[in-house]
PDB file of N, CA and C in Angstrom:
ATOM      1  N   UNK A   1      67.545  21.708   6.873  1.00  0.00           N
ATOM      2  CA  UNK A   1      68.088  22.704   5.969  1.00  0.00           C
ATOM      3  C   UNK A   1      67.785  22.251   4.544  1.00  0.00           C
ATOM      4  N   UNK A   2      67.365  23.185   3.673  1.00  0.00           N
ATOM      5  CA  UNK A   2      67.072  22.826   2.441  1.00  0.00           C
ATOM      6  C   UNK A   2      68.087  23.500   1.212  1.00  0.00           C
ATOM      7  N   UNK A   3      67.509  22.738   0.029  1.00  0.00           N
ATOM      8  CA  UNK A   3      69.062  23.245  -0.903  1.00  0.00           C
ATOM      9  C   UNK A   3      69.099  24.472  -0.811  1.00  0.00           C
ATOM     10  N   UNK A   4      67.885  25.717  -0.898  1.00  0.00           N
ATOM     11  CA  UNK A   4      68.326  26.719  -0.858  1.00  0.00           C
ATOM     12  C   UNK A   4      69.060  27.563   0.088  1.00  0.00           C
ATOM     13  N   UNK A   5      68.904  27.023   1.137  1.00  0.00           N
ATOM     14  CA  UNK A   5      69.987  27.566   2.264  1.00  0.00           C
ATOM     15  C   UNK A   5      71.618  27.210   1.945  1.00  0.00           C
ATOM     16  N   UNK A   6      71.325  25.690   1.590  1.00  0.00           N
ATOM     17  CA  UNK A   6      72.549  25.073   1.649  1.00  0.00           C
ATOM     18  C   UNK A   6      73.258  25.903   0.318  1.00  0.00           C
ATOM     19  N   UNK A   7      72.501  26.446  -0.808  1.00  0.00           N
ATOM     20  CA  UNK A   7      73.409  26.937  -1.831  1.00  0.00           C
ATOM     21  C   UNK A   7      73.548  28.354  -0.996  1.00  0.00           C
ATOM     22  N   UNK A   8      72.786  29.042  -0.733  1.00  0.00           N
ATOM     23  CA  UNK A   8      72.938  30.192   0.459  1.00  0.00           C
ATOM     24  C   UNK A   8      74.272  30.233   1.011  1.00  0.00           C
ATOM     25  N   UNK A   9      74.513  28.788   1.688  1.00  0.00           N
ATOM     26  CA  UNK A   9      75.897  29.188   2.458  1.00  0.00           C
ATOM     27  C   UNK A   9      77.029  28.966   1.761  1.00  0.00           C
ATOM     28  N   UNK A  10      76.934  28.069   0.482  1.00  0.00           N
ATOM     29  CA  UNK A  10      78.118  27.637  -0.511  1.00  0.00           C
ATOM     30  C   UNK A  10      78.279  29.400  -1.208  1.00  0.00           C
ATOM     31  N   UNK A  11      77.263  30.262  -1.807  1.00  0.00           N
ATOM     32  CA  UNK A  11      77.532  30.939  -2.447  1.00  0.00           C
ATOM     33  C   UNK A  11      76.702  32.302  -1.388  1.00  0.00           C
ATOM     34  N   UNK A  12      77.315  33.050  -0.537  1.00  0.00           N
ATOM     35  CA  UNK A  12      76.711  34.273  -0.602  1.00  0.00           C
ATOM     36  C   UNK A  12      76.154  34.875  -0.847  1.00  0.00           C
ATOM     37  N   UNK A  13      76.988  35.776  -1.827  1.00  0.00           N
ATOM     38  CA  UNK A  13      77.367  36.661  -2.950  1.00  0.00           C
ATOM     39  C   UNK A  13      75.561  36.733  -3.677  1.00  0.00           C
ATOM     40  N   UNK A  14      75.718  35.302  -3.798  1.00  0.00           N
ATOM     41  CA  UNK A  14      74.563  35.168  -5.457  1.00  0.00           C
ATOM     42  C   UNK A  14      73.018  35.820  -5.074  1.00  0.00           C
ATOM     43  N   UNK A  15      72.572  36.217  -5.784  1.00  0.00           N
ATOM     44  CA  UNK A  15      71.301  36.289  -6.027  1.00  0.00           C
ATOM     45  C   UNK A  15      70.187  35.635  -6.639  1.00  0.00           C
ATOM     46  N   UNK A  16      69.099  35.162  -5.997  1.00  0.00           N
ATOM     47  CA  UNK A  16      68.680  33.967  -6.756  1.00  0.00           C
ATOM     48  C   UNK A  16      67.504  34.499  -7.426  1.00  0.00           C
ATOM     49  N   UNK A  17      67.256  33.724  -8.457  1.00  0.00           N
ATOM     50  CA  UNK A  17      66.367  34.440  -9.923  1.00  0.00           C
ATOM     51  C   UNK A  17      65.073  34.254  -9.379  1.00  0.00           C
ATOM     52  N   UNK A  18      63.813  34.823  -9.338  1.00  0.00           N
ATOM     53  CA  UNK A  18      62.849  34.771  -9.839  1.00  0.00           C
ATOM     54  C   UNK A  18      61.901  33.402 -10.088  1.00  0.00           C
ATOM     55  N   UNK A  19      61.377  32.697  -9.826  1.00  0.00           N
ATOM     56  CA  UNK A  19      60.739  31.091 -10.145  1.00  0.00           C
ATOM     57  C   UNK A  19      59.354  31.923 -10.704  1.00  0.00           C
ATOM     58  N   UNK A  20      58.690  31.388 -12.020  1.00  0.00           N
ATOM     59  CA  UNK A  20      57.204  31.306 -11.872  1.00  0.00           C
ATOM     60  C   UNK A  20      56.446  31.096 -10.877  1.00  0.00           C
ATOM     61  N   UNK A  21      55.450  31.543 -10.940  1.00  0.00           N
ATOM     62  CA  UNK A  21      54.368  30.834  -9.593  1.00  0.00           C
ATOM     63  C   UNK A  21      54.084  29.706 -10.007  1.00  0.00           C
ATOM     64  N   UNK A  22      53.711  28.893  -9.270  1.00  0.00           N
ATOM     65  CA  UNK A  22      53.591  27.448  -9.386  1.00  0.00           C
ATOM     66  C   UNK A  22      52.172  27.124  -8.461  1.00  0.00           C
ATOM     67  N   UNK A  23      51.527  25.887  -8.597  1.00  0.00           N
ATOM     68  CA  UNK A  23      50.764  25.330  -7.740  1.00  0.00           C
ATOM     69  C   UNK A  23      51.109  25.595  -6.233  1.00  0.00           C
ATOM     70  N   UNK A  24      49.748  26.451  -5.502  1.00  0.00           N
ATOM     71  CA  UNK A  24      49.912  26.438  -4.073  1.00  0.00           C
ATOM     72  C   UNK A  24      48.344  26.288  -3.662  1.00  0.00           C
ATOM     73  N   UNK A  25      48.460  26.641  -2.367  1.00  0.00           N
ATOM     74  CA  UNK A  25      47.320  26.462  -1.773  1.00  0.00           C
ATOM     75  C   UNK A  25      45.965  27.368  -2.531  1.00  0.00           C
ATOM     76  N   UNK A  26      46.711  28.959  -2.174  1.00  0.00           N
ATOM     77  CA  UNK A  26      45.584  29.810  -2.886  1.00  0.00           C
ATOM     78  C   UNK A  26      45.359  29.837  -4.682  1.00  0.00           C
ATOM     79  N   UNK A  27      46.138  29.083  -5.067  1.00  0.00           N
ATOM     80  CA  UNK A  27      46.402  29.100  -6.141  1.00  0.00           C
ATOM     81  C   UNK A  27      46.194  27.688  -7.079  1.00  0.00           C
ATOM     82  N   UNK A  28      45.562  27.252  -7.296  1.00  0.00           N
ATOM     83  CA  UNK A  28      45.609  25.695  -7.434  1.00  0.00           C
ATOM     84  C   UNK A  28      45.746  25.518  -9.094  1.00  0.00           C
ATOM     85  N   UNK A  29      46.191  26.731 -10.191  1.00  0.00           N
ATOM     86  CA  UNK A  29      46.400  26.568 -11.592  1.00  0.00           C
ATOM     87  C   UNK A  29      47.703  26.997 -11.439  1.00  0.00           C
ATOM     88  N   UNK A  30      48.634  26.614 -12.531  1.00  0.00           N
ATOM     89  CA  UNK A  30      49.673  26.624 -12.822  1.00  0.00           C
ATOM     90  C   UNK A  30      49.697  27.603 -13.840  1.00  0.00           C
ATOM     91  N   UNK A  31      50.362  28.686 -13.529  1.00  0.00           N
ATOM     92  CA  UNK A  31      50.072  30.292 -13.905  1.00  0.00           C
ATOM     93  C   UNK A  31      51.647  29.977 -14.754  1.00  0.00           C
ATOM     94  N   UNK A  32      51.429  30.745 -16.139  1.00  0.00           N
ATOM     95  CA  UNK A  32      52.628  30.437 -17.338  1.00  0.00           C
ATOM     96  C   UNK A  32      53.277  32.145 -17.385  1.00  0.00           C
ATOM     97  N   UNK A  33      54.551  31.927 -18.483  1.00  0.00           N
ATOM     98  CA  UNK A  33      54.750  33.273 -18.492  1.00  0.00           C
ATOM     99  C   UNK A  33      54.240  34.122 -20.034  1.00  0.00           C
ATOM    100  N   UNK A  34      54.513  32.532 -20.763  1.00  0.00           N
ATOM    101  CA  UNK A  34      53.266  32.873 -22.147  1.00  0.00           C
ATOM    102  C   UNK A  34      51.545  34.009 -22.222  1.00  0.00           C
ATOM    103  N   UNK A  35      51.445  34.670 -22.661  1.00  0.00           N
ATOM    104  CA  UNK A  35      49.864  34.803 -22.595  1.00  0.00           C
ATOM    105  C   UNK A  35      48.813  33.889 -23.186  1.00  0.00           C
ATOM    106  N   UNK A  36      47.739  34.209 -22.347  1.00  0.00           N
ATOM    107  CA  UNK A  36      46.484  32.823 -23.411  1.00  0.00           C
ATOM    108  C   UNK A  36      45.958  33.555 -24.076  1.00  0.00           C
ATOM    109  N   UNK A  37      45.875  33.337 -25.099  1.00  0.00           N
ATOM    110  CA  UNK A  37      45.265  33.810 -26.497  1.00  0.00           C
ATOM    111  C   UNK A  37      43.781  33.911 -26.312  1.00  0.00           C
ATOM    112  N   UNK A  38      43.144  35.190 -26.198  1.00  0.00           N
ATOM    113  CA  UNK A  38      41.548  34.781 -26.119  1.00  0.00           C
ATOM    114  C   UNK A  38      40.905  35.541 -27.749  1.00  0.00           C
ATOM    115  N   UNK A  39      40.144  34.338 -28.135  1.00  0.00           N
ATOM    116  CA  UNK A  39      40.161  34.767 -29.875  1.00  0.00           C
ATOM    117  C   UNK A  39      38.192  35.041 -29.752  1.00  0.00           C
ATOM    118  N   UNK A  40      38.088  35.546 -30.782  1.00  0.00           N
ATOM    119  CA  UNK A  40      36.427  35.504 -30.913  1.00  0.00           C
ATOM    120  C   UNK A  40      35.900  35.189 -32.361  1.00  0.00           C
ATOM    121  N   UNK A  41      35.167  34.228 -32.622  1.00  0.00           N
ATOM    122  CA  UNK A  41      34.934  33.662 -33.582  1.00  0.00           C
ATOM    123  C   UNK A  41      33.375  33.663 -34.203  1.00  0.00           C
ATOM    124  N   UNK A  42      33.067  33.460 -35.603  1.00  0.00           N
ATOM    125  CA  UNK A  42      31.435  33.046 -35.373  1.00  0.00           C
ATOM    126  C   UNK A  42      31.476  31.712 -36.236  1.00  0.00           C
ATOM    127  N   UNK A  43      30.864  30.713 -35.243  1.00  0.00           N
ATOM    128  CA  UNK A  43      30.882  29.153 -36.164  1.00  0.00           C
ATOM    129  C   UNK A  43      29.711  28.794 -36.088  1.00  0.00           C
ATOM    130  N   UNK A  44      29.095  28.936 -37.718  1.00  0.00           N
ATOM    131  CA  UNK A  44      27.168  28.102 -37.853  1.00  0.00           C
ATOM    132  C   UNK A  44      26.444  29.410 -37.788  1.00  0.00           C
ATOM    133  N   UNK A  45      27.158  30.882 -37.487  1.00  0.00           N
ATOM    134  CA  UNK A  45      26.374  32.350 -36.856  1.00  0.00           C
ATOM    135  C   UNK A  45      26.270  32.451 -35.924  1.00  0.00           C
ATOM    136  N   UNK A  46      26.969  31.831 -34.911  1.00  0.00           N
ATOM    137  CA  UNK A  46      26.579  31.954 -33.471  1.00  0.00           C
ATOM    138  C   UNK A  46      28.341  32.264 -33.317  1.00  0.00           C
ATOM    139  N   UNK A  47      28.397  33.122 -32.489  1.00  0.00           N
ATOM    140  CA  UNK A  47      29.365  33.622 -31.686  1.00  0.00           C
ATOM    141  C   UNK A  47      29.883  33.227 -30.497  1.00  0.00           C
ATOM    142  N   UNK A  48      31.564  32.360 -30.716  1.00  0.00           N
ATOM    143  CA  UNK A  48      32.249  32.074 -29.388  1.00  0.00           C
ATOM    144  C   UNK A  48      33.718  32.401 -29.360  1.00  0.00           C
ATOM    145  N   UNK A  49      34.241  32.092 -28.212  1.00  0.00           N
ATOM    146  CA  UNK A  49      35.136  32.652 -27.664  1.00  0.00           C
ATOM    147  C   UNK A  49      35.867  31.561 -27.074  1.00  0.00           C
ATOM    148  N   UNK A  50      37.215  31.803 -27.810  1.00  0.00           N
ATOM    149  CA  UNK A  50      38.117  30.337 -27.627  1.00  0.00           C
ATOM    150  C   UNK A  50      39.462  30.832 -26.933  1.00  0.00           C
ATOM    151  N   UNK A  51      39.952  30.164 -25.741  1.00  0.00           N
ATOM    152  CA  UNK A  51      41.419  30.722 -25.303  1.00  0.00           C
ATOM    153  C   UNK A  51      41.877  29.328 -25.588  1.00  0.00           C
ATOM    154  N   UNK A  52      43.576  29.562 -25.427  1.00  0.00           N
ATOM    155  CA  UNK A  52      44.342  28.878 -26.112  1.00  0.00           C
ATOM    156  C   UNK A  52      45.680  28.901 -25.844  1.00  0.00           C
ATOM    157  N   UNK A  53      46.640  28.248 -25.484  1.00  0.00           N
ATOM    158  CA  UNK A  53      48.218  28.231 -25.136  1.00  0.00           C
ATOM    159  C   UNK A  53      48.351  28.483 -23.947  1.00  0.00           C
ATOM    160  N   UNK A  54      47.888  27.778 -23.441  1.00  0.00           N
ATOM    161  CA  UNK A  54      48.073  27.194 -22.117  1.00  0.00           C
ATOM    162  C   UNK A  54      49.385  25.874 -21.882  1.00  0.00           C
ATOM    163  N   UNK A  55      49.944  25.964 -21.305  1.00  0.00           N
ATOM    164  CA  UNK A  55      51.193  25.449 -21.488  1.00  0.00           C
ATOM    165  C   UNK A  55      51.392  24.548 -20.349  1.00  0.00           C
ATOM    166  N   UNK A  56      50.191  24.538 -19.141  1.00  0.00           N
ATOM    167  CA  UNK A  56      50.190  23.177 -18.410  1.00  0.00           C
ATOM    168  C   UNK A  56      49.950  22.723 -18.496  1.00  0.00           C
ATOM    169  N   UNK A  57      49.668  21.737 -17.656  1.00  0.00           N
ATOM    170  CA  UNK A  57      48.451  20.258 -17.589  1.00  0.00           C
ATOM    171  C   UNK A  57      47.388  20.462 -17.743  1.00  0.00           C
ATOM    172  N   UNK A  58      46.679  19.715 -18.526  1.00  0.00           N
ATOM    173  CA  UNK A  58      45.772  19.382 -19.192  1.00  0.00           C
ATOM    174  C   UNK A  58      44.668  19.724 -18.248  1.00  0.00           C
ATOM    175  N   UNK A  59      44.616  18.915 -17.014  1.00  0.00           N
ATOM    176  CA  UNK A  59      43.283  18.836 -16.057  1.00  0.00           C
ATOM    177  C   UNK A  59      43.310  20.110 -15.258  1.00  0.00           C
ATOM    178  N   UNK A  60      44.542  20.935 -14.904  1.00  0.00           N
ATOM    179  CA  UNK A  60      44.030  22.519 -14.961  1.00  0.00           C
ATOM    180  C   UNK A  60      43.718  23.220 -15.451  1.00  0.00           C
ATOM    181  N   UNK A  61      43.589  22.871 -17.481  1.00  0.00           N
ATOM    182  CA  UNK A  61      43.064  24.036 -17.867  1.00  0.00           C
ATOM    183  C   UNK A  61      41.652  23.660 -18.069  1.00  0.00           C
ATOM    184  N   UNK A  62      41.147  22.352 -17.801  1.00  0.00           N
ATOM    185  CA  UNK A  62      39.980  21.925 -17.609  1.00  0.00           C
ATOM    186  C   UNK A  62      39.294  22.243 -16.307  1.00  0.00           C
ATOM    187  N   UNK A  63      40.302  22.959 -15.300  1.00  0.00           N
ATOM    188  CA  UNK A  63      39.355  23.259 -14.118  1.00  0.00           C
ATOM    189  C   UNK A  63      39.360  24.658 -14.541  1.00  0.00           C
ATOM    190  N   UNK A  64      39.907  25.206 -15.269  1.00  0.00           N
ATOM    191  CA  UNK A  64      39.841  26.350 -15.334  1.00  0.00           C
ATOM    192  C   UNK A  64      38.703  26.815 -16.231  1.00  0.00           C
ATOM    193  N   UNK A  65      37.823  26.183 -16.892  1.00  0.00           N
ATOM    194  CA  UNK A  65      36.992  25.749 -18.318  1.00  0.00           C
ATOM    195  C   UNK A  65      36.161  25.737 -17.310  1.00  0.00           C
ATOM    196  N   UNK A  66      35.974  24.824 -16.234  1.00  0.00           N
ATOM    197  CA  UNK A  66      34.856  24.926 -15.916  1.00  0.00           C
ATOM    198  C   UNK A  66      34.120  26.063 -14.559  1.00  0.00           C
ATOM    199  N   UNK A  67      35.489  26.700 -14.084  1.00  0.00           N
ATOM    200  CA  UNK A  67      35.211  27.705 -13.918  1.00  0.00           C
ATOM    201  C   UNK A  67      34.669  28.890 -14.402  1.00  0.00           C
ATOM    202  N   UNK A  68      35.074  29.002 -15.582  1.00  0.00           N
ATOM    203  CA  UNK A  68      34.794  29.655 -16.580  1.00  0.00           C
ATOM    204  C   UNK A  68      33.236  29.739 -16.590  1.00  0.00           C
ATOM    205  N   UNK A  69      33.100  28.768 -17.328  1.00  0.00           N
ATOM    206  CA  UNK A  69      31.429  28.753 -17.715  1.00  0.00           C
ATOM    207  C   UNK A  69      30.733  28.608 -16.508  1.00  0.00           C
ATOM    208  N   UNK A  70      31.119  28.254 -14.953  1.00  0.00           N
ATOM    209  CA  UNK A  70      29.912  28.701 -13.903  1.00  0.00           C
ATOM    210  C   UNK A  70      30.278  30.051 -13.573  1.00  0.00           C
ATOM    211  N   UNK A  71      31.156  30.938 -13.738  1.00  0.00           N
ATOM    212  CA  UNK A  71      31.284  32.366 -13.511  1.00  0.00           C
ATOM    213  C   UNK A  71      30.502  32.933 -14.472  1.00  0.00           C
ATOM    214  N   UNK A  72      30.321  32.668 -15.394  1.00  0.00           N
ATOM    215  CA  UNK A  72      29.872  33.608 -16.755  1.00  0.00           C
ATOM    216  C   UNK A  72      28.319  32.600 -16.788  1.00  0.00           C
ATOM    217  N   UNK A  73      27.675  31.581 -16.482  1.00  0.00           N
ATOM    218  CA  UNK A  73      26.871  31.026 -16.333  1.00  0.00           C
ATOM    219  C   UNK A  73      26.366  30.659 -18.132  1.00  0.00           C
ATOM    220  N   UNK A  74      27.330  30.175 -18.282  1.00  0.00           N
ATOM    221  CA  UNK A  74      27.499  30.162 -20.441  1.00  0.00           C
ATOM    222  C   UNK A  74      27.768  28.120 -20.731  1.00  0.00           C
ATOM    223  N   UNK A  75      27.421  27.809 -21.880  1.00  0.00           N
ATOM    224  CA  UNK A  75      27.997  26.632 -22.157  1.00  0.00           C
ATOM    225  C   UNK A  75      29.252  26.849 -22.901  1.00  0.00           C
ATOM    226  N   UNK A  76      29.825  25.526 -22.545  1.00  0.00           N
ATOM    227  CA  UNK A  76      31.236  25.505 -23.223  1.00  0.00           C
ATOM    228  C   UNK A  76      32.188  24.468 -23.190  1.00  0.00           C
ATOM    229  N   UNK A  77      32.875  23.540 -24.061  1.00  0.00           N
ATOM    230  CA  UNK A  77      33.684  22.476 -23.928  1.00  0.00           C
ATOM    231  C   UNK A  77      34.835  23.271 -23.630  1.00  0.00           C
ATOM    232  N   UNK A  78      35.753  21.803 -23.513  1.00  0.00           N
ATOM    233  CA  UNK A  78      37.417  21.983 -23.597  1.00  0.00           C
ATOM    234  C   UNK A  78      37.344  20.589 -25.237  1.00  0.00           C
ATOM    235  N   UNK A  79      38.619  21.074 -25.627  1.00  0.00           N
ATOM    236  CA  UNK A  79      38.833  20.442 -26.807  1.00  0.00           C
ATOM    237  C   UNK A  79      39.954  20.384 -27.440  1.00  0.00           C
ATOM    238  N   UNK A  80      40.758  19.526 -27.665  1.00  0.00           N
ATOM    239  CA  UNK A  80      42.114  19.817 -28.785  1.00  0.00           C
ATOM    240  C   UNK A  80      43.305  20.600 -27.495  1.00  0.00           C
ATOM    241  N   UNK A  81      42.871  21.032 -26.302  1.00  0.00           N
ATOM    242  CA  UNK A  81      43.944  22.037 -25.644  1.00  0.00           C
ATOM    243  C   UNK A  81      43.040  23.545 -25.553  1.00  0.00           C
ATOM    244  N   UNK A  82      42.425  23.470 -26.018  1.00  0.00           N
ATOM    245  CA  UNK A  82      40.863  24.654 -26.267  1.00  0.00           C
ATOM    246  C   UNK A  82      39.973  24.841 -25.115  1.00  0.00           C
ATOM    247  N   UNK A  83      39.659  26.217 -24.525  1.00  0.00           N
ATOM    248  CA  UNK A  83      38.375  25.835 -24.571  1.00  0.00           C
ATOM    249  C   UNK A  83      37.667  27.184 -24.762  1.00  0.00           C
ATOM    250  N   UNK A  84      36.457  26.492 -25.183  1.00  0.00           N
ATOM    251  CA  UNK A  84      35.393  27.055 -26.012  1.00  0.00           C
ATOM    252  C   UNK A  84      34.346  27.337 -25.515  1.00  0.00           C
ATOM    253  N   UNK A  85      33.819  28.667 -25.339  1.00  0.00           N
ATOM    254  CA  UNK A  85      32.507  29.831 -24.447  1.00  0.00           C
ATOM    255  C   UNK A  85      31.664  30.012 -25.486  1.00  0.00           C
ATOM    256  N   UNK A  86      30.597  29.106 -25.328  1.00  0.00           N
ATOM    257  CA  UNK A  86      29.709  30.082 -26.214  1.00  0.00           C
ATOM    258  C   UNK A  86      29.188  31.523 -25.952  1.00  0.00           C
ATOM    259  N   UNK A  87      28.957  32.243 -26.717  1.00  0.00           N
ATOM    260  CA  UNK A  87      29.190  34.445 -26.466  1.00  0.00           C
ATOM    261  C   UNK A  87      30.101  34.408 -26.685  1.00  0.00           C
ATOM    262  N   UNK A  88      30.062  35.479 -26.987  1.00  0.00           N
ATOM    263  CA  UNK A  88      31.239  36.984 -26.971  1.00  0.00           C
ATOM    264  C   UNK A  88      31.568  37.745 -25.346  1.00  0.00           C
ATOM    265  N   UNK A  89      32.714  36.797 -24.540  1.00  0.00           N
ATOM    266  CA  UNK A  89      32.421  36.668 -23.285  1.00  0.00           C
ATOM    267  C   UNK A  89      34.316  37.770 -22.921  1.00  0.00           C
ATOM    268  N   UNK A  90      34.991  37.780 -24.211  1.00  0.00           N
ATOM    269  CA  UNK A  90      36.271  38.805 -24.012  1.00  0.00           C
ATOM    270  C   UNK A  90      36.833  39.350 -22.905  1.00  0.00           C
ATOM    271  N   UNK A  91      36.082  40.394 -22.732  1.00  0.00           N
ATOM    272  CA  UNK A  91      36.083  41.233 -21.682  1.00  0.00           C
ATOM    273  C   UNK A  91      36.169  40.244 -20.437  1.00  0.00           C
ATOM    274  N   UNK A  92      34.728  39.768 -20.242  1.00  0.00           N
ATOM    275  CA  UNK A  92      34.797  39.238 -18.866  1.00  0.00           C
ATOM    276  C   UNK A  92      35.916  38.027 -18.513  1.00  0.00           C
ATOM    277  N   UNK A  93      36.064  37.361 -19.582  1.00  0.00           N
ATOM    278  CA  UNK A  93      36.799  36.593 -19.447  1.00  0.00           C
ATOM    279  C   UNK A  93      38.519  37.094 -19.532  1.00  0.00           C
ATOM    280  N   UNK A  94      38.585  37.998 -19.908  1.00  0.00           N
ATOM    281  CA  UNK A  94      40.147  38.569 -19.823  1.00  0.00           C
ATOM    282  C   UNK A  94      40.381  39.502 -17.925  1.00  0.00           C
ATOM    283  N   UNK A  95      39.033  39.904 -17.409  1.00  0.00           N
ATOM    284  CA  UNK A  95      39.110  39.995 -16.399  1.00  0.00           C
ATOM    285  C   UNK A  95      39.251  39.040 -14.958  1.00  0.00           C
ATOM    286  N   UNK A  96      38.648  37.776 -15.662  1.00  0.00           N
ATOM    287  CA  UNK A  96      38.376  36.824 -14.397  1.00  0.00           C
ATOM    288  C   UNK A  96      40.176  36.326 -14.599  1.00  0.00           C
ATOM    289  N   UNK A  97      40.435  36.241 -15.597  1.00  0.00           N
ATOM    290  CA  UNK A  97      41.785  35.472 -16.006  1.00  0.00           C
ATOM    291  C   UNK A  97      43.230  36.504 -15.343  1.00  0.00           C
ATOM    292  N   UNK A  98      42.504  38.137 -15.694  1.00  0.00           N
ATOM    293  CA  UNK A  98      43.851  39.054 -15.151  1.00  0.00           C
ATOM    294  C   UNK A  98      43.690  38.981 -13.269  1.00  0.00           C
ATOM    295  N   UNK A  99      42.524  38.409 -12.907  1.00  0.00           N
ATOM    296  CA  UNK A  99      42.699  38.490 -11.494  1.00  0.00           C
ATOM    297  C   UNK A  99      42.892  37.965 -10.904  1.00  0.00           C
ATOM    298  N   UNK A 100      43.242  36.016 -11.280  1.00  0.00           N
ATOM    299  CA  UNK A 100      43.918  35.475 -11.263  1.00  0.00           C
ATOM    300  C   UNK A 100      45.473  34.865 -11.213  1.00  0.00           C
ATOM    301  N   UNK A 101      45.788  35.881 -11.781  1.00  0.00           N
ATOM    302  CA  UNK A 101      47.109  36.175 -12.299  1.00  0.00           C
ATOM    303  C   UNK A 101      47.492  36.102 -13.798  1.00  0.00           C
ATOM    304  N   UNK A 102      46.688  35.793 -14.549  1.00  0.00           N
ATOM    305  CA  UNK A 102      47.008  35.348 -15.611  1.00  0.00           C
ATOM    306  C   UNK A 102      47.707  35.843 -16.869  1.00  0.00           C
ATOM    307  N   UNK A 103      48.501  36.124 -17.793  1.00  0.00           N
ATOM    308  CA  UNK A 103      48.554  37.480 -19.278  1.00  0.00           C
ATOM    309  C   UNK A 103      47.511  36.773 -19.752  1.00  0.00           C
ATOM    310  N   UNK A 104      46.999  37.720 -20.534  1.00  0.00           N
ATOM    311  CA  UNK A 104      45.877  37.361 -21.783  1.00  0.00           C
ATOM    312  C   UNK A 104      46.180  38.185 -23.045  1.00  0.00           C
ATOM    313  N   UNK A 105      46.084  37.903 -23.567  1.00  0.00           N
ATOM    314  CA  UNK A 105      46.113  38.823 -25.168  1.00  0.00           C
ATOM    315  C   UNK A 105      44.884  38.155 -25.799  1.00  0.00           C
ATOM    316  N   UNK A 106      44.715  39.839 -26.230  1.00  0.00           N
ATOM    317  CA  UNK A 106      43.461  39.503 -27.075  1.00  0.00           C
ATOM    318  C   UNK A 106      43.532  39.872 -28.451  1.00  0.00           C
ATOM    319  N   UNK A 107      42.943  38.877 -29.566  1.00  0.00           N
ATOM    320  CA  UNK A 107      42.965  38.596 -30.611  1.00  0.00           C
ATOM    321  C   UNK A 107      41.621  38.816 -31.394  1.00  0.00           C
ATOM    322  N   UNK A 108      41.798  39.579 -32.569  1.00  0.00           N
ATOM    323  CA  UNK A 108      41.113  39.544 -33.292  1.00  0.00           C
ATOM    324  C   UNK A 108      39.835  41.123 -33.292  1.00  0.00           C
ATOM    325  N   UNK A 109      39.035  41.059 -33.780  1.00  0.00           N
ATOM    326  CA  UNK A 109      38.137  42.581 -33.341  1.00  0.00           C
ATOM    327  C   UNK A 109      38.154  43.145 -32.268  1.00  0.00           C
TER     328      UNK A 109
END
């Protein structure tokens, strides 16, 4: 029996809230309730595309970076909590991210 049963039988009545999704099998990123900021920039004249506020661990949003750039077949670091697509990749990237589960807001033009 686990706590939630065991609070189950202490309290009836209650209704229990809602949890974020969390790390699972099909799911292996830690999905926030924040949105990631996807911004579009031009640095040197060349045009990229930076998301941002990501609020887990570090080495998922680095698997998620490098998903990124073999879906979109683009270069691109992680950096600072960043990471960075070279293109103007918006769109696709607000799609791969909403089907995921992800919010995105998009910023800027």
């Amino acid at each position: 029996m686990d706590l939630k049963d065991q609070l189950k039988n202490l309290f009836p009545e209650h209704e229990s809230e809602e949890t974020p999704v969390e790390k699972t099998a099909d799911n292996p990123i830690w999905l926030q309730d924040d949105p990631i900021i996807c911004k579009y920039e031009k640095r040197k004249g060349k045009p990229i595309t930076i998301l941002e506020g990501y609020t887990g661990a570090d080495e998922d949003f680095k698997k998620l970076a490098k998903e990124l750039k073999t879906k979109l077949s683009v270069g691109g670091s992680f950096k600072d909590g960043k990471i960075i697509i070279q293109g103007d990749y918006r769109d696709k990237i607000m799609t791969i991210l909403k089907d995921k589960g992800f919010s995105v807001k998009r910023v800027g033009g």
